[in-house]
Protein backbone atom coordinates (compact mmCIF):
# COMPACT_ATOMS: atom_id res chain seq x y z
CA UNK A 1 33.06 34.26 79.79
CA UNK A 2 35.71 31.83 79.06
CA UNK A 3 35.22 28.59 80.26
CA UNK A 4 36.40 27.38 83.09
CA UNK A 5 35.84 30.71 85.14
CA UNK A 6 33.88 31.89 87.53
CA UNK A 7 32.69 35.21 88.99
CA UNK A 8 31.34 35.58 92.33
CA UNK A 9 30.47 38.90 94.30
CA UNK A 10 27.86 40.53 96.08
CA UNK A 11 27.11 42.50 99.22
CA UNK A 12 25.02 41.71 102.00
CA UNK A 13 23.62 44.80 103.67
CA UNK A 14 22.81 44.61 107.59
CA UNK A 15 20.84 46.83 109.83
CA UNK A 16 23.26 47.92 112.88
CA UNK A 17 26.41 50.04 112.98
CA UNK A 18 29.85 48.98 111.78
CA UNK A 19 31.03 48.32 115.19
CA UNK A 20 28.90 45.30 115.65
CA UNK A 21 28.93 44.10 111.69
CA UNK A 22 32.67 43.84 112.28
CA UNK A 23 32.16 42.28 115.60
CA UNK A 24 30.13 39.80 113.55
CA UNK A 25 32.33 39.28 110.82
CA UNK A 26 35.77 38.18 113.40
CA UNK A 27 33.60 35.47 114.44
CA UNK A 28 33.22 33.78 110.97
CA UNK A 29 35.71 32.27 108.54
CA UNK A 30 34.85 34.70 105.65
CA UNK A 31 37.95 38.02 105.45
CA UNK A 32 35.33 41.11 104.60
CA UNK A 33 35.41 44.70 104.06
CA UNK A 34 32.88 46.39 106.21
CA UNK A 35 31.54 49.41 105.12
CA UNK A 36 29.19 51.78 106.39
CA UNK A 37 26.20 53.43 104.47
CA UNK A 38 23.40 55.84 104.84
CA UNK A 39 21.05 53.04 107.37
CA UNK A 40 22.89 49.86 106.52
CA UNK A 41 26.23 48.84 106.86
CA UNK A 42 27.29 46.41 104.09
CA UNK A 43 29.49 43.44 104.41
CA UNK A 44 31.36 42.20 101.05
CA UNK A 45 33.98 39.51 100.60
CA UNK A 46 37.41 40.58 100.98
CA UNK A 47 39.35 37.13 100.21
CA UNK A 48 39.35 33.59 100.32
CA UNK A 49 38.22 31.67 103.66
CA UNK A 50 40.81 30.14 105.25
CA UNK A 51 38.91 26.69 106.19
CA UNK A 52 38.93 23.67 104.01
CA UNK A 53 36.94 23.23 100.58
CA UNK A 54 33.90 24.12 99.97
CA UNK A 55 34.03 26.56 102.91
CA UNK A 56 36.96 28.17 101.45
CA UNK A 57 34.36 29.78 98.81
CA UNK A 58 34.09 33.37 100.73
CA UNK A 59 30.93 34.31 98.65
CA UNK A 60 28.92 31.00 98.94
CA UNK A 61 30.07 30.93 102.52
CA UNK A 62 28.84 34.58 103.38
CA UNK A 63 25.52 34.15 101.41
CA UNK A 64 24.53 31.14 103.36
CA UNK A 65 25.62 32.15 106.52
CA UNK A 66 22.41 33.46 109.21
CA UNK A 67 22.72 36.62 110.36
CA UNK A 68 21.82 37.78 114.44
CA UNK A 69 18.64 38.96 114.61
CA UNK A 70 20.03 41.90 116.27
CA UNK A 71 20.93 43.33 112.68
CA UNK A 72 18.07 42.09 110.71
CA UNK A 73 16.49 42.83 108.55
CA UNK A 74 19.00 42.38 105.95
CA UNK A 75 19.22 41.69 102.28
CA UNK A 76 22.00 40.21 100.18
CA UNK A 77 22.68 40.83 96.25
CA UNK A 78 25.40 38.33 94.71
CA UNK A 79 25.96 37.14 91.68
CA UNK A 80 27.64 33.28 91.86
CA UNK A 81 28.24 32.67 87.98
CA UNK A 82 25.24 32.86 85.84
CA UNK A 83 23.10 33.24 88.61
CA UNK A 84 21.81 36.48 90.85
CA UNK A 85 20.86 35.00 94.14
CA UNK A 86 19.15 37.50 96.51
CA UNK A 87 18.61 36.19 100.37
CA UNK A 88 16.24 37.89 102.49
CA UNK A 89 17.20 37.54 106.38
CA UNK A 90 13.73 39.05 107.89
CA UNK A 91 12.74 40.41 111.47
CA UNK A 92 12.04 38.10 114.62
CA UNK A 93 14.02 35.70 116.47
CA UNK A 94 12.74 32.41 114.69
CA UNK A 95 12.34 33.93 110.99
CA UNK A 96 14.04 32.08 108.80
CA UNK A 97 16.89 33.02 105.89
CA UNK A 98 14.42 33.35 102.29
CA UNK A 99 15.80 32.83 98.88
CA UNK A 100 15.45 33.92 95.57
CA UNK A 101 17.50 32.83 92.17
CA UNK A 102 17.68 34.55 88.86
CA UNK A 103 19.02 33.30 85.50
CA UNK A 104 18.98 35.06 82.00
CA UNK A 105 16.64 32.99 80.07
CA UNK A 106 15.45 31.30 83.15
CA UNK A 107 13.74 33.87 84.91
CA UNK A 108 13.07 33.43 88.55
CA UNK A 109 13.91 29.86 90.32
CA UNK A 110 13.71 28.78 94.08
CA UNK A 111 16.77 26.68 96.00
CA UNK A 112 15.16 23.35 96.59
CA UNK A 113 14.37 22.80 100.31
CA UNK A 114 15.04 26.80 101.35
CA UNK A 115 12.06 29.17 101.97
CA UNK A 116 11.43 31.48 98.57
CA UNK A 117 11.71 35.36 98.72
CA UNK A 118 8.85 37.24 97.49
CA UNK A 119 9.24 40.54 96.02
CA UNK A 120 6.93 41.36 99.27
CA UNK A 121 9.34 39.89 101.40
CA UNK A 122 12.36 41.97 99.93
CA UNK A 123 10.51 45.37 100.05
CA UNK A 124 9.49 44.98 103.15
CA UNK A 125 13.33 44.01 104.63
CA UNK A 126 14.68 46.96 102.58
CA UNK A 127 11.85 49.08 104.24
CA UNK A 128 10.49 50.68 101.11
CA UNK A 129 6.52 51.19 100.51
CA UNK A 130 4.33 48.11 98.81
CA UNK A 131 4.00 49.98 95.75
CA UNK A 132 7.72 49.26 95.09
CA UNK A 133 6.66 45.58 94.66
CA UNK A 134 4.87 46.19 91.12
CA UNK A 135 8.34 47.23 89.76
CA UNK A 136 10.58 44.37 91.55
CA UNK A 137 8.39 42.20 89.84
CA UNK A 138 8.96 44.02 86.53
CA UNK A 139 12.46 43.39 87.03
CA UNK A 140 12.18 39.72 88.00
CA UNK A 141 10.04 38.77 85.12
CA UNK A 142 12.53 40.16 82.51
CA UNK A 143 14.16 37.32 81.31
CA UNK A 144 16.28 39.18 78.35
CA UNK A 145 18.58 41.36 81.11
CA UNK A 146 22.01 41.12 81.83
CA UNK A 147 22.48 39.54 85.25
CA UNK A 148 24.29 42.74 86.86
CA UNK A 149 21.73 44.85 85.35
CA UNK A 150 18.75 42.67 87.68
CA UNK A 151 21.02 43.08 90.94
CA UNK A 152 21.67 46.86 90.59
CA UNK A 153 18.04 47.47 89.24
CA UNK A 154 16.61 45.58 92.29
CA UNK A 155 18.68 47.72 94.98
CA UNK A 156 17.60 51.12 92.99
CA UNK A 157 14.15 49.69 93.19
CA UNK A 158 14.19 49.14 96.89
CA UNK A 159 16.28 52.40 97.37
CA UNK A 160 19.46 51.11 98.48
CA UNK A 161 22.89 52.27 98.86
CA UNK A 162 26.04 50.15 97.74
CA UNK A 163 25.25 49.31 94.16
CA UNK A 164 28.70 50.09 93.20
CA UNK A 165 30.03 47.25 95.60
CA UNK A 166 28.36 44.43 94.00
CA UNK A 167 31.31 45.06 91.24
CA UNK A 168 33.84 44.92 93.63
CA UNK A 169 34.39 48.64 94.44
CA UNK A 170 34.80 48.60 97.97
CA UNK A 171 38.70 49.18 98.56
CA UNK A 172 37.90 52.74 97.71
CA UNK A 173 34.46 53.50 99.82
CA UNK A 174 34.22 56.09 102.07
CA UNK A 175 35.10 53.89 105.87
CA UNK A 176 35.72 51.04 104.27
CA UNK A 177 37.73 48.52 106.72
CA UNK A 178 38.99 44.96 105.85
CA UNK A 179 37.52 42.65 108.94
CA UNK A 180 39.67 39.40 109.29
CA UNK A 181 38.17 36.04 111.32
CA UNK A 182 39.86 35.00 114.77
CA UNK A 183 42.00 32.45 114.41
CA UNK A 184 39.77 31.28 117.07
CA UNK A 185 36.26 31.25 115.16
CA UNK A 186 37.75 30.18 112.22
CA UNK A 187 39.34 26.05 114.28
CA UNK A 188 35.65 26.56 116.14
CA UNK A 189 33.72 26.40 112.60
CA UNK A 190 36.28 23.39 111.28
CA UNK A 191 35.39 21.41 114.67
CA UNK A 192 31.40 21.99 114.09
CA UNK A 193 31.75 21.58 110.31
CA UNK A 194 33.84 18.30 110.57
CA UNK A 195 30.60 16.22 111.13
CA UNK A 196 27.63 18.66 110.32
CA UNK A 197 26.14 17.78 106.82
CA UNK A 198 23.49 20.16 107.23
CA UNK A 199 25.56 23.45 106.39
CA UNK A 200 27.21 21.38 103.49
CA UNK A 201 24.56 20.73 101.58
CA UNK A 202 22.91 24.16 102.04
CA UNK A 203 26.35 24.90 100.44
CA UNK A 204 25.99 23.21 97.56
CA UNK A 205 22.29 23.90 96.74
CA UNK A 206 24.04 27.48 95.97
């Protein structure tokens, strides 16, 4: 990859219908496409953010932001660069957003501060039997792979749909919809964001 550029994707899959994802979606600052699949409905990146740096980073933005526990669980593939970051948003009210990083060469990392994801954790969010864990952690502990390989390996392991938009082929899925934010949600997140350093520098641990 030349330097200089970067190359950011990913999908975050959420359980509930694409009514409500898209309800979900106009009352953030990140433009997605919302498309339904067999159990999940996935919501990828469609263009920038419209708020001011570093929220204008769609991908970071939509990989750190908490999902409703009303469409939990849910599981997120991206790649940000060099790195595969999966995040793990499990069941109950009070459960808390769980991390995992991958690097070619590196192997498996943790984001300092966050909660780690556990192979456990992601086959039980994905809803897949415990015996899938043996091969997640096959795939994890492979440090030779090519990054894109690890993220669509992980979804066949845990038997999910969408691999195809982790490369960006979503314009062309079946009930695919570009979402936009309210103007309204999008001046309410500048106004919070203006003095919370919290959400920043979960930002830029990603």
């Amino acid at each position: 990859m030349p330097r200089g550029t970067t190359r950011r994707s990913g999908a975050l899959l959420l359980h509930g219908d694409a009514k409500t994802a898209s309800a979900w979606v106009r009352q953030g600052i990140v433009p997605s496409y919302v498309v339904p699949l067999a159990g999940w409905t996935a919501v990828v990146p469609g263009g920038p953010s419209p708020a001011s740096s570093p929220y204008d980073d769609a991908v970071r933005v939509l990989l750190a932001r908490r999902v409703p526990s009303r469409m939990r669980a849910a599981i997120g593939f991206f790649r940000l660069d060099e790195r595969a970051v999966i995040v793990v948003h499990p069941r109950g009210w009070r459960a808390l957003p769980r991390w995992l990083v991958w690097e070619r060469g590196d192997g498996v990392s943790n984001l300092p501060g966050l909660p780690a994801a556990r192979p456990g954790d992601m086959a039980m969010a994905a809803g897949v039997v415990p015996e899938s864990v043996r091969a997640l952690r096959e795939i994890l502990t492979d440090r030779t792979a090519l990054l894109d390989d690890v993220l669509a390996d992980l979804m066949g392991a845990l038997a999910l749909p969408g691999e195809r938009l982790l490369s960006g082929q979503v314009k062309d899925a079946e009930g695919a919809a570009l979402v936009e934010p309210t103007a309204k949600a999008v001046e309410r997140f500048s106004r919070v964001t203006k003095e919370d350093k919290e959400i920043r520098s979960e930002l830029e641990q990603l």
